[in-house]
PDB file of N, CA and C in Angstrom:
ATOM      1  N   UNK A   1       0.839  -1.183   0.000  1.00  0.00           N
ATOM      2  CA  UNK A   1       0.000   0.000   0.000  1.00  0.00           C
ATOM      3  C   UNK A   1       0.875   1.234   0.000  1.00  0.00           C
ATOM      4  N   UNK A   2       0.606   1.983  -0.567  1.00  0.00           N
ATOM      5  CA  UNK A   2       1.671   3.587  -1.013  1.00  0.00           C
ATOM      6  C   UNK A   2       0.950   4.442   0.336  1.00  0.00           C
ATOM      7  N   UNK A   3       1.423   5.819   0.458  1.00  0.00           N
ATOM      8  CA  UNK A   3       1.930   6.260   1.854  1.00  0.00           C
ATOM      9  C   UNK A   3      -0.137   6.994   1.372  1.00  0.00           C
ATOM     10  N   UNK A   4      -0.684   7.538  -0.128  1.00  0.00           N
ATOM     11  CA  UNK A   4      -2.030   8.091  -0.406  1.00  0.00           C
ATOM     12  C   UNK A   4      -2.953   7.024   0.474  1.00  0.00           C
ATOM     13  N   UNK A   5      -2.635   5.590   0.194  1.00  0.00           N
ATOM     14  CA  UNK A   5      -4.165   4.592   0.699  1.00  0.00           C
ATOM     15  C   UNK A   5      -3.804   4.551   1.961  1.00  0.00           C
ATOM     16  N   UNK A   6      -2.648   5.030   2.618  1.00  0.00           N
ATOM     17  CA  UNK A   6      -2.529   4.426   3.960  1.00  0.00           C
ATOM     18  C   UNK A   6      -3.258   5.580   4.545  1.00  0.00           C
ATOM     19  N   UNK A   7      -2.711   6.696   4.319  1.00  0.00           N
ATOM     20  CA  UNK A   7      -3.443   8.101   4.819  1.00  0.00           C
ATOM     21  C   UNK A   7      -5.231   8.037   4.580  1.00  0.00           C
ATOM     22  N   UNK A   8      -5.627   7.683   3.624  1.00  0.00           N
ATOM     23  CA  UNK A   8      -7.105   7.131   3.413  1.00  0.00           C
ATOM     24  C   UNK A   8      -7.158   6.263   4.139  1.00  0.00           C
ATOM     25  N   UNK A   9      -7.148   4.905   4.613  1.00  0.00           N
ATOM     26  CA  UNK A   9      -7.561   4.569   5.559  1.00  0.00           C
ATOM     27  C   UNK A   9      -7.339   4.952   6.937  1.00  0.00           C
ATOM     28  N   UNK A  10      -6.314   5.961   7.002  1.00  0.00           N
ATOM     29  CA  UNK A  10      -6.563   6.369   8.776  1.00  0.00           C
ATOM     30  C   UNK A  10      -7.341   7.262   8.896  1.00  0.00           C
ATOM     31  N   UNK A  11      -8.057   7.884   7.454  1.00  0.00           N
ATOM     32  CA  UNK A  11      -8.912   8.946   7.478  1.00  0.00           C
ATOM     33  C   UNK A  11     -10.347   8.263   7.960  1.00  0.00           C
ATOM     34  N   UNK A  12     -10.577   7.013   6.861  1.00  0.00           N
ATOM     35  CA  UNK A  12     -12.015   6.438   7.015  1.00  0.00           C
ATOM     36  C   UNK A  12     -11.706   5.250   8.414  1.00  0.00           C
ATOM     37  N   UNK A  13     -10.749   5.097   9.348  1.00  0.00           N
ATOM     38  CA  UNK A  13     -10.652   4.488  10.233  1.00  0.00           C
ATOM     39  C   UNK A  13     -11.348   5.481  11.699  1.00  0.00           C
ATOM     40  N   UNK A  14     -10.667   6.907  11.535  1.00  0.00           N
ATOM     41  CA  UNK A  14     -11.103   7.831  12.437  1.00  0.00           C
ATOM     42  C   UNK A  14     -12.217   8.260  12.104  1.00  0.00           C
ATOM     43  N   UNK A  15     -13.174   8.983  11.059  1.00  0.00           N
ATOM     44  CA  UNK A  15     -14.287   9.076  11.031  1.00  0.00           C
ATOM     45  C   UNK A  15     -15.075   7.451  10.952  1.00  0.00           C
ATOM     46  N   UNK A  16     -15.006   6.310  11.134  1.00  0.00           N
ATOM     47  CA  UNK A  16     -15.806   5.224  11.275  1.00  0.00           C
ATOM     48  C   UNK A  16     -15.686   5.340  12.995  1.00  0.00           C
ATOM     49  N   UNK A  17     -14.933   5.347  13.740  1.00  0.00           N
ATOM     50  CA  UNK A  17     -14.679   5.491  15.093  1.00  0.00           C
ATOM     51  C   UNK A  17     -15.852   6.651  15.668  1.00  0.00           C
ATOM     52  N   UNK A  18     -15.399   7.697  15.169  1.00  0.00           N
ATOM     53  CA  UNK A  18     -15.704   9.084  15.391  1.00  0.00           C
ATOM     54  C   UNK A  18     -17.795   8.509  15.341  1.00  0.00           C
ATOM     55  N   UNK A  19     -17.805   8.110  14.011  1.00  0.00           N
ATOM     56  CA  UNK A  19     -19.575   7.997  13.962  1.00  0.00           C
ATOM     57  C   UNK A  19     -20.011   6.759  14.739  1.00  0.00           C
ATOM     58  N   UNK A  20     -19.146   6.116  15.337  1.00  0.00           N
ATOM     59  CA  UNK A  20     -19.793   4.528  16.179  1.00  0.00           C
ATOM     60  C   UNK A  20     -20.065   5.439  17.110  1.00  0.00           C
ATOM     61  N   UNK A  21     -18.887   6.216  17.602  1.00  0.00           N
ATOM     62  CA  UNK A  21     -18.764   6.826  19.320  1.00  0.00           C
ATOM     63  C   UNK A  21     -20.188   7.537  19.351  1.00  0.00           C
ATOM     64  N   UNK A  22     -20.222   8.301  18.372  1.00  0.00           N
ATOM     65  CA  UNK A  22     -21.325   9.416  18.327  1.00  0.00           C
ATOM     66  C   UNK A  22     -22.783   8.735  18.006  1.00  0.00           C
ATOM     67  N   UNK A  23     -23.131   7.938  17.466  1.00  0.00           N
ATOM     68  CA  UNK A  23     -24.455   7.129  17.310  1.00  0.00           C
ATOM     69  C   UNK A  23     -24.709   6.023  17.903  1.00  0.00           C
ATOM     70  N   UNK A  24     -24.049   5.027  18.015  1.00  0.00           N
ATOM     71  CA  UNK A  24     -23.755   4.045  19.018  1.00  0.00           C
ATOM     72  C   UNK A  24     -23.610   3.964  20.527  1.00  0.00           C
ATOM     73  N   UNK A  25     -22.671   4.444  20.886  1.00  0.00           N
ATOM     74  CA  UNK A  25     -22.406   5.559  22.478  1.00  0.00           C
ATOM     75  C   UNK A  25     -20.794   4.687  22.615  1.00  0.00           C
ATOM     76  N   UNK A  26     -20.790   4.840  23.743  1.00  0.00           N
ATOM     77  CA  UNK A  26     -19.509   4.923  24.265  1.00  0.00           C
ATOM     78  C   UNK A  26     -18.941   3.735  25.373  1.00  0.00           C
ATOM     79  N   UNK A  27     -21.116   3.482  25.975  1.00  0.00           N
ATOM     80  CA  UNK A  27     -20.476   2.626  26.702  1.00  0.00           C
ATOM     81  C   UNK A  27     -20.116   1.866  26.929  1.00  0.00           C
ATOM     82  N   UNK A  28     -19.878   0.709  28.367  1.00  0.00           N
ATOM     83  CA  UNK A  28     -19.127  -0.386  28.465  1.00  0.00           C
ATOM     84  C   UNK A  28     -19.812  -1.391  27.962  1.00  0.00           C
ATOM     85  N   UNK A  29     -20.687  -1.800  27.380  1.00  0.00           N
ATOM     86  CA  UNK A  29     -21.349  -2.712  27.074  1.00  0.00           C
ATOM     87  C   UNK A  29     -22.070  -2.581  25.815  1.00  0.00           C
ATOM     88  N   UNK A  30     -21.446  -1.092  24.734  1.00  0.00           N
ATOM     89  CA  UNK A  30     -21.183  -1.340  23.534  1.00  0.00           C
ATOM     90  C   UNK A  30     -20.245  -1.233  22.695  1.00  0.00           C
ATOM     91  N   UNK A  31     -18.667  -1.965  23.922  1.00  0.00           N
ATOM     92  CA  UNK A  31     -17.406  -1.735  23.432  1.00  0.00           C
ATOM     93  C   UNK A  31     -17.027  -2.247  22.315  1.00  0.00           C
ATOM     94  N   UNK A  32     -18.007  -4.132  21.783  1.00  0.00           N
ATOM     95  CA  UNK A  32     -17.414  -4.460  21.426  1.00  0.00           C
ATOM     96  C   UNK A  32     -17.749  -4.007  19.507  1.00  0.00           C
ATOM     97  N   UNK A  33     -18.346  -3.081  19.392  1.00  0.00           N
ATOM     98  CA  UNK A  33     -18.506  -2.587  17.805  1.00  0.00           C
ATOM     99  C   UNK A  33     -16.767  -2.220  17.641  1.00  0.00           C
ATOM    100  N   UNK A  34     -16.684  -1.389  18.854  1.00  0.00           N
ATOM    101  CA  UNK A  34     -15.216  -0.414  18.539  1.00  0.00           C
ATOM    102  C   UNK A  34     -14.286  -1.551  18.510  1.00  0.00           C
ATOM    103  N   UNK A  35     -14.072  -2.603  19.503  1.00  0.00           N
ATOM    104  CA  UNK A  35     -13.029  -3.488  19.480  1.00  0.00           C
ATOM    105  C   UNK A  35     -12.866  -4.550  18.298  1.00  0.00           C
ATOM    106  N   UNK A  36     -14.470  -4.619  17.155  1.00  0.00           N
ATOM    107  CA  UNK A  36     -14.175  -5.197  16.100  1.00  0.00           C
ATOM    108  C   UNK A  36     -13.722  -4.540  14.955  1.00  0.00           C
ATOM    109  N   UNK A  37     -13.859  -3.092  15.195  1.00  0.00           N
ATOM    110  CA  UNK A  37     -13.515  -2.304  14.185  1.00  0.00           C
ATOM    111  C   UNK A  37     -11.987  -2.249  14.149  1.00  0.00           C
ATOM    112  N   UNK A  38     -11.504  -1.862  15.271  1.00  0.00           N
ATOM    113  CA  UNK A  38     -10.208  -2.219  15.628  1.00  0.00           C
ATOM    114  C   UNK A  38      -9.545  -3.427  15.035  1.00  0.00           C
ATOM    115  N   UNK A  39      -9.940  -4.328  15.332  1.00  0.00           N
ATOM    116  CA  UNK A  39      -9.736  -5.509  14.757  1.00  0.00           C
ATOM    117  C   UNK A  39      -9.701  -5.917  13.286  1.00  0.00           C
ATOM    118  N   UNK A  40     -10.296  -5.333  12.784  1.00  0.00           N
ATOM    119  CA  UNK A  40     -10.780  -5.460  11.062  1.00  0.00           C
ATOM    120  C   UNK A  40      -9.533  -5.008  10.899  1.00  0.00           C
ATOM    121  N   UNK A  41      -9.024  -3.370  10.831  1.00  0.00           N
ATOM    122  CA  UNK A  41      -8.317  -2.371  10.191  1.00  0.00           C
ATOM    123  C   UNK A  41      -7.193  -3.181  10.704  1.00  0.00           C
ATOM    124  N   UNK A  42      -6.608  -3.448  11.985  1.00  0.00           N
ATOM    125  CA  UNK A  42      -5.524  -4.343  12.217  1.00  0.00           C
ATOM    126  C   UNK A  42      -5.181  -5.232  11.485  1.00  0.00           C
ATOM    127  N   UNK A  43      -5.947  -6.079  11.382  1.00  0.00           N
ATOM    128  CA  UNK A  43      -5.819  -7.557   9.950  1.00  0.00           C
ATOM    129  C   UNK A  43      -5.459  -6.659   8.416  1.00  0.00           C
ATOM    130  N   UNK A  44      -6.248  -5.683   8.028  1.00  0.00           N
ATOM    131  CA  UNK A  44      -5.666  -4.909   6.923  1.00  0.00           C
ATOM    132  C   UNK A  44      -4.501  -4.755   6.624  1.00  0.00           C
ATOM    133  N   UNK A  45      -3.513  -4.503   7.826  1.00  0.00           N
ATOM    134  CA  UNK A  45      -2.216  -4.350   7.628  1.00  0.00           C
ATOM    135  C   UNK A  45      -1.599  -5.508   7.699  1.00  0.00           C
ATOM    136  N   UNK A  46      -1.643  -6.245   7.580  1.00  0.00           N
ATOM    137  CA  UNK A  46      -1.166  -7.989   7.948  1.00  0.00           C
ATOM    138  C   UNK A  46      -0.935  -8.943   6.707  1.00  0.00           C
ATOM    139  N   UNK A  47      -0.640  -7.895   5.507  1.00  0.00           N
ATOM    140  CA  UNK A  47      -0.113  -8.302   4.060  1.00  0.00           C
ATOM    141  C   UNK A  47      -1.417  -9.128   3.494  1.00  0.00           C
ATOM    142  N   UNK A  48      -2.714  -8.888   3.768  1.00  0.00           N
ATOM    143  CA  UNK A  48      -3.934  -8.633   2.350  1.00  0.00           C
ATOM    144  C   UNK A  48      -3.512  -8.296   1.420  1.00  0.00           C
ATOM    145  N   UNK A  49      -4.347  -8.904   0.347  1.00  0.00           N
ATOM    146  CA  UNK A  49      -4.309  -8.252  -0.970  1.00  0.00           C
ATOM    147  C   UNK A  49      -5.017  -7.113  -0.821  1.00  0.00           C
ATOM    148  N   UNK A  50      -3.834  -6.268  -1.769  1.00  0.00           N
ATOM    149  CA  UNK A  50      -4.198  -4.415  -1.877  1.00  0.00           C
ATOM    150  C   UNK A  50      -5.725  -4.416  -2.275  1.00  0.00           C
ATOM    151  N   UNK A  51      -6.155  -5.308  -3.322  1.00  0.00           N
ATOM    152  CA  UNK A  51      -7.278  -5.301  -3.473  1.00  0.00           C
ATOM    153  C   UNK A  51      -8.783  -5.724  -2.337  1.00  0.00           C
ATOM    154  N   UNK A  52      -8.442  -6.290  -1.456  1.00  0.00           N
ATOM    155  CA  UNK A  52      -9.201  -6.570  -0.520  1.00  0.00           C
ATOM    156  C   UNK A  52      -9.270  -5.562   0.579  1.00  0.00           C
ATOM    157  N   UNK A  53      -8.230  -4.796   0.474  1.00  0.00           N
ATOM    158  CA  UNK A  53      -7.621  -4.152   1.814  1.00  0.00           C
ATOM    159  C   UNK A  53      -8.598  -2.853   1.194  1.00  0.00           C
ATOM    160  N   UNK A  54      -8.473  -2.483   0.069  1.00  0.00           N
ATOM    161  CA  UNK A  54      -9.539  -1.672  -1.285  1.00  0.00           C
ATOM    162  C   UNK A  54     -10.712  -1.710  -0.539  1.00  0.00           C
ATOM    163  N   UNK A  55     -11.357  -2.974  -0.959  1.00  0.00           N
ATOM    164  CA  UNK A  55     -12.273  -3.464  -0.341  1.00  0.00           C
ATOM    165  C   UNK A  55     -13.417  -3.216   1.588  1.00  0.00           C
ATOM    166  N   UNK A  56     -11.991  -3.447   2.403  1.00  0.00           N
ATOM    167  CA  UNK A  56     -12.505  -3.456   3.493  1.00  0.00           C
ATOM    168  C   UNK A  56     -12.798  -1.973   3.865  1.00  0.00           C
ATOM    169  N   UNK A  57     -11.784  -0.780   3.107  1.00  0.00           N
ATOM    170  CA  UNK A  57     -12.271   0.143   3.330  1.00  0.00           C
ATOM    171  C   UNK A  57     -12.997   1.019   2.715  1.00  0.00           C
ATOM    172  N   UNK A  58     -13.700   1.183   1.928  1.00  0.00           N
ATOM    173  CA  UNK A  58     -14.539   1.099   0.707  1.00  0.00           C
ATOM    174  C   UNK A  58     -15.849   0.654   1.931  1.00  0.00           C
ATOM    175  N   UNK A  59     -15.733  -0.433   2.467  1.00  0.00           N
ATOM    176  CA  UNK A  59     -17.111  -0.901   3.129  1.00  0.00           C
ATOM    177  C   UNK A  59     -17.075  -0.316   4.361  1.00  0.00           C
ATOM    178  N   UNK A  60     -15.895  -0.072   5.105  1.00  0.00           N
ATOM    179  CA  UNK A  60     -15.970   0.601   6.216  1.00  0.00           C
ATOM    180  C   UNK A  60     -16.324   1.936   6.343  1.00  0.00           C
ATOM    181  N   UNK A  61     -15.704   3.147   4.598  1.00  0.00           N
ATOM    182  CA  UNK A  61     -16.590   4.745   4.313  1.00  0.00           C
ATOM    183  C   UNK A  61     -17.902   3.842   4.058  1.00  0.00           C
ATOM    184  N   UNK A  62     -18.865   3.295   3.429  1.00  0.00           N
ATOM    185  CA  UNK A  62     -20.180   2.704   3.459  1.00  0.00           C
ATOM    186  C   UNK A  62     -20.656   2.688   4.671  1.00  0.00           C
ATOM    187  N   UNK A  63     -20.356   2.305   5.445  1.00  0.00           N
ATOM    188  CA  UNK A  63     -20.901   1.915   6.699  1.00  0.00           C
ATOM    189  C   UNK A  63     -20.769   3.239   7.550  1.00  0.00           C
ATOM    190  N   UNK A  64     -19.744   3.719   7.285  1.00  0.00           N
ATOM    191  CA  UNK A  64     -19.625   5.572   8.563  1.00  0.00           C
ATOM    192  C   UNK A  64     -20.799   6.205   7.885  1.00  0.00           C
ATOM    193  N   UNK A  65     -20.597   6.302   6.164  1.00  0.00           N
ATOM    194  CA  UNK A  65     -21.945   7.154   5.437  1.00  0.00           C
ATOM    195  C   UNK A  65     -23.078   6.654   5.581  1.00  0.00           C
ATOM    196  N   UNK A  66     -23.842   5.242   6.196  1.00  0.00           N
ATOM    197  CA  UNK A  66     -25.016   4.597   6.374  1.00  0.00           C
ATOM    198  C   UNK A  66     -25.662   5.391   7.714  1.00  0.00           C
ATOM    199  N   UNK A  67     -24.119   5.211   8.838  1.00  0.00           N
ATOM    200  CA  UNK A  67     -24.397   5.553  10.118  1.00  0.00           C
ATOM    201  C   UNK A  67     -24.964   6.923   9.906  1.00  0.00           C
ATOM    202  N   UNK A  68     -24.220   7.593   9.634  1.00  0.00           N
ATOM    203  CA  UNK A  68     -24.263   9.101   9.618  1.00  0.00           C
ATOM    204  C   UNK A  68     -25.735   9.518   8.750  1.00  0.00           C
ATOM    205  N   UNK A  69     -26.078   8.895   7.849  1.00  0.00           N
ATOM    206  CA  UNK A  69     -27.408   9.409   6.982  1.00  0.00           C
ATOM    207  C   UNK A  69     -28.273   8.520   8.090  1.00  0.00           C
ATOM    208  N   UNK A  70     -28.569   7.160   8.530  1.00  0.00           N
ATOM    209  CA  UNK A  70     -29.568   7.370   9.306  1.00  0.00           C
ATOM    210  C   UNK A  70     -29.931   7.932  10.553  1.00  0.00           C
ATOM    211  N   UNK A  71     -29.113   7.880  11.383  1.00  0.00           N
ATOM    212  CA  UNK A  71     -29.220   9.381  12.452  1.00  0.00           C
ATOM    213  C   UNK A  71     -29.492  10.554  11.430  1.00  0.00           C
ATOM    214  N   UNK A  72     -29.098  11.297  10.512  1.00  0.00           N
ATOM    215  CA  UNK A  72     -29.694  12.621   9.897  1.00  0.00           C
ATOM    216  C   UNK A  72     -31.001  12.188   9.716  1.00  0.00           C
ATOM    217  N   UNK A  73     -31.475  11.230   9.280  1.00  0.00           N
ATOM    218  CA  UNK A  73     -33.017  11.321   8.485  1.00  0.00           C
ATOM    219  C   UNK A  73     -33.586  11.213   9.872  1.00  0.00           C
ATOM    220  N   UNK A  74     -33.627  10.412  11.044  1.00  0.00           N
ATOM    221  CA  UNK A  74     -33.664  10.429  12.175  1.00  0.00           C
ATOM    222  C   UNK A  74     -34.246  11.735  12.886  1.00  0.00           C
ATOM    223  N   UNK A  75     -33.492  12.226  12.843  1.00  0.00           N
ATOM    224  CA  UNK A  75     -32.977  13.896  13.402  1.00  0.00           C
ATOM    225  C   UNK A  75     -33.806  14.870  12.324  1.00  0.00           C
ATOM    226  N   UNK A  76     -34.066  14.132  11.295  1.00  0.00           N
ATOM    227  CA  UNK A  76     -35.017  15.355  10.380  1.00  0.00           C
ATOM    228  C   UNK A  76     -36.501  14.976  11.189  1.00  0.00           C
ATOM    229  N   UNK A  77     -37.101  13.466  10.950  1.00  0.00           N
ATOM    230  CA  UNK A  77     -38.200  12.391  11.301  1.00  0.00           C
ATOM    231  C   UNK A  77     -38.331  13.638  12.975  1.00  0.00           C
ATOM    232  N   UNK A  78     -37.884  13.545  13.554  1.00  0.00           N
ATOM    233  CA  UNK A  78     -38.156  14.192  15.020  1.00  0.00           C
ATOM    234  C   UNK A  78     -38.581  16.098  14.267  1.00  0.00           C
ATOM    235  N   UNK A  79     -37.787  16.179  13.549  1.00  0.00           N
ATOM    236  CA  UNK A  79     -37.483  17.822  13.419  1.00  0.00           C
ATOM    237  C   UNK A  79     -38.812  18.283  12.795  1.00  0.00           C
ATOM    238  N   UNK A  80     -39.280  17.259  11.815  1.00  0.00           N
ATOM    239  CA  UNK A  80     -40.596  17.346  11.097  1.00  0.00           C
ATOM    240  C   UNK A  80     -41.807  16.693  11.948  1.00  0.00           C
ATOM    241  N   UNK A  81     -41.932  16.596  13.582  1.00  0.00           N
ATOM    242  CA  UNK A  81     -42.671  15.495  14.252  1.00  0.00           C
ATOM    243  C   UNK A  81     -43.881  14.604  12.871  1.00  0.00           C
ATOM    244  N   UNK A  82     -42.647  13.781  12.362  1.00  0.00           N
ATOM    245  CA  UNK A  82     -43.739  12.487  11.871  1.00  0.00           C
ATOM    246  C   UNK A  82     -43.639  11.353  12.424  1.00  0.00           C
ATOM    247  N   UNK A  83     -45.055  11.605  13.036  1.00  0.00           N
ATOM    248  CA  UNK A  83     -45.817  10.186  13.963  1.00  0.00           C
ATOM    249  C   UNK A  83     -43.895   9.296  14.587  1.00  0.00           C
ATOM    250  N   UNK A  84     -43.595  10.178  15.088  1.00  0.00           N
ATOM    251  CA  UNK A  84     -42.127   9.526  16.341  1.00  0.00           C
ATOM    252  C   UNK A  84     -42.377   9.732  17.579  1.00  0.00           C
ATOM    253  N   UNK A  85     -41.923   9.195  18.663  1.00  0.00           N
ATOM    254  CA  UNK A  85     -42.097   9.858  19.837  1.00  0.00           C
ATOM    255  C   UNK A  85     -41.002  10.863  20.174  1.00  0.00           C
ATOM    256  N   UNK A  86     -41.420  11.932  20.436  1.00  0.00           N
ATOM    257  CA  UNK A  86     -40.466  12.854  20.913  1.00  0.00           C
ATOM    258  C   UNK A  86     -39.896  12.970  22.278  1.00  0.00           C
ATOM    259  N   UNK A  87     -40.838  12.154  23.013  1.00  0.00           N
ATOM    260  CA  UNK A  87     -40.221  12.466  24.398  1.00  0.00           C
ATOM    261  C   UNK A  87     -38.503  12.388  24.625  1.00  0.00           C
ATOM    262  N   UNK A  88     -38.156  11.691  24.197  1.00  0.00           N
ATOM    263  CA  UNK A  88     -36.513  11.443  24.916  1.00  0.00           C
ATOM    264  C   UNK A  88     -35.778  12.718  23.805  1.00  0.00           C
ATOM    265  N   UNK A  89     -36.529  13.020  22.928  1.00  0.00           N
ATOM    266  CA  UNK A  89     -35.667  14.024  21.974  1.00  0.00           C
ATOM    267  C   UNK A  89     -36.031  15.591  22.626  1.00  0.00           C
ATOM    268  N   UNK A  90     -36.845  15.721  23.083  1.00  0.00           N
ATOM    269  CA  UNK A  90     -37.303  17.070  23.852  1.00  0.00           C
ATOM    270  C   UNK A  90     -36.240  16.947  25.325  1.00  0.00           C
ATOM    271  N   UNK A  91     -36.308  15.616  25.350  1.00  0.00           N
ATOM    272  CA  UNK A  91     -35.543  15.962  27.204  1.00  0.00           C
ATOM    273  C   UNK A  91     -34.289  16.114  26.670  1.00  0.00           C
ATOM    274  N   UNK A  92     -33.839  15.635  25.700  1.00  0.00           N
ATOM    275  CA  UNK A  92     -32.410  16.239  25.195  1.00  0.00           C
ATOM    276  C   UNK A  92     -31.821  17.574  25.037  1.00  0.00           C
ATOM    277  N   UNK A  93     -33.113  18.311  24.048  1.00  0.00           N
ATOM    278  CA  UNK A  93     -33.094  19.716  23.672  1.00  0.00           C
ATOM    279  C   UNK A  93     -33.465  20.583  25.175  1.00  0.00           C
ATOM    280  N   UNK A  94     -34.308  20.178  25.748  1.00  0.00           N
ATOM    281  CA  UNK A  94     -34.514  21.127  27.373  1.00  0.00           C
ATOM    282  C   UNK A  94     -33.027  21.032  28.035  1.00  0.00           C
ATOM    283  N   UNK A  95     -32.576  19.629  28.126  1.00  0.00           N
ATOM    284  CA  UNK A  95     -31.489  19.877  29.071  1.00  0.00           C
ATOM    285  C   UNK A  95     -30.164  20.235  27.895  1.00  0.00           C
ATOM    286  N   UNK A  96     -29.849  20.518  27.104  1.00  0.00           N
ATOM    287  CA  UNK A  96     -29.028  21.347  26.271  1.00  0.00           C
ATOM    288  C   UNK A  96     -29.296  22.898  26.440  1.00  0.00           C
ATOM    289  N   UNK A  97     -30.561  23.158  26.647  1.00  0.00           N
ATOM    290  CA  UNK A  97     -31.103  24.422  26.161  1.00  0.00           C
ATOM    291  C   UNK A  97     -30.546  25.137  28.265  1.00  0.00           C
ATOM    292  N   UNK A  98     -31.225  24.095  29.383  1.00  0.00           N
ATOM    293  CA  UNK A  98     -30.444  24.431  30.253  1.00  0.00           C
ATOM    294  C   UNK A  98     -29.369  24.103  30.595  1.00  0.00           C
ATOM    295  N   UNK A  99     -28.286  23.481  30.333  1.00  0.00           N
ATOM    296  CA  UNK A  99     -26.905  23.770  30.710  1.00  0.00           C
ATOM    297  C   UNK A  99     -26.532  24.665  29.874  1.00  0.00           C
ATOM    298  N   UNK A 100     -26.971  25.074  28.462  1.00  0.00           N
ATOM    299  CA  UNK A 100     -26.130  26.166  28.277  1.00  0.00           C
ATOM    300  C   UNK A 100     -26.281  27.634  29.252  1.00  0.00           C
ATOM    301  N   UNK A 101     -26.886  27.907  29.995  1.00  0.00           N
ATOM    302  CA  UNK A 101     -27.134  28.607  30.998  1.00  0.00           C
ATOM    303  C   UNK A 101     -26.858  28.381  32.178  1.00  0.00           C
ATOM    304  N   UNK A 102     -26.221  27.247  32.677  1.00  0.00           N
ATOM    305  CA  UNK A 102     -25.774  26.869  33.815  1.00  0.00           C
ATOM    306  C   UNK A 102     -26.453  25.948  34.911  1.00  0.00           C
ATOM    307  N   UNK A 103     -27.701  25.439  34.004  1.00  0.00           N
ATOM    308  CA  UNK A 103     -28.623  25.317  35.023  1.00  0.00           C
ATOM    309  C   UNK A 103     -29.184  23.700  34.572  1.00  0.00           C
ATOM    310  N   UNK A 104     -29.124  23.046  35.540  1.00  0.00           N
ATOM    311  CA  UNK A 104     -29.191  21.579  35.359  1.00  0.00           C
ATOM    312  C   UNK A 104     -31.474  20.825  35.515  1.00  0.00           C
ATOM    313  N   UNK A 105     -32.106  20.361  34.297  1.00  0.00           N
ATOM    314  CA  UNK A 105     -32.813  20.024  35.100  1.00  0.00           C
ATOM    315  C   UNK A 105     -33.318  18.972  35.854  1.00  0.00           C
ATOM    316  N   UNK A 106     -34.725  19.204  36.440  1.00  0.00           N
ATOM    317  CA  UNK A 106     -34.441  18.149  37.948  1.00  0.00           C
ATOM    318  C   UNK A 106     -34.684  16.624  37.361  1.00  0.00           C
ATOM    319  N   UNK A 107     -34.397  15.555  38.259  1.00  0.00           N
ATOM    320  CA  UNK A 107     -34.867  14.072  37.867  1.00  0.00           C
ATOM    321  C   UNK A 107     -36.623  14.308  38.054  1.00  0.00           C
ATOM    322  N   UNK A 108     -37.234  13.967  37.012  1.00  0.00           N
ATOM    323  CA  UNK A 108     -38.927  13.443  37.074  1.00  0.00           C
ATOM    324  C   UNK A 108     -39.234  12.335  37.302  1.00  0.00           C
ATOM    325  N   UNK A 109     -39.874  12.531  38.575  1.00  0.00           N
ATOM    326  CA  UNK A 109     -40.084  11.093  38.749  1.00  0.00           C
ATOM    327  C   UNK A 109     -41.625  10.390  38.629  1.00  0.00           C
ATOM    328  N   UNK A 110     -41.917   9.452  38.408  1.00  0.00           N
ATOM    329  CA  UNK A 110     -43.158   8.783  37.926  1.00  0.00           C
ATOM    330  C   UNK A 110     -43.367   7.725  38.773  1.00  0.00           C
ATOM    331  N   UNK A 111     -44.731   8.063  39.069  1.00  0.00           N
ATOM    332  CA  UNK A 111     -45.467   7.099  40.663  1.00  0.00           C
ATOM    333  C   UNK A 111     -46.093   5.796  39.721  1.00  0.00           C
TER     334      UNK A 111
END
């Protein structure tokens, strides 16, 4: 692989990371997307054919651009309220809307 595809794949390695973290989450018990992704791009370097190695990342930009367009249509679906539930998307925007002011809001609790 020449020094152009290597730089392309650390490009589509960090934005595939970047969109798991951000749509997926972070936590401990949905480590293991990140630890297979890890894993994939590792084997890449492990003398594949250039053409496969083509391949894996080719499917890995596919898969960041899948992630990323369905959260947007997502995020439109709420923005346009069609027939979604909004509740957990409003408690998002309230408590964004108060910490940017400093101000945290309270736990609701339900009897």
């Amino acid at each position: 692989m020449g020094s152009g595809e290597v730089l392309k794949a650390v490009k589509v390695y960090r934005e595939l990371l970047k969109a798991v973290k951000k749509h997926i989450g972070k936590e401990e018990h949905k480590m293991h997307f990140r630890d297979f992704i890890k894993s994939e791009f590792r084997k890449c370097g492990d003398g594949l054919e250039t053409s496969l190695v083509q391949q894996k990342i080719q499917l890995a930009h596919d898969y960041t651009c899948l992630l990323n367009s369905v959260h947007h249509h997502q995020d439109l679906l709420f923005s346009y309220n069609i027939a979604v539930d909004r509740t957990e998307e409003m408690k998002k925007v309230l408590g964004k809307s108060a910490a940017s002011v400093g101000l945290q809001l309270p736990e609701v609790y339900q009897a």
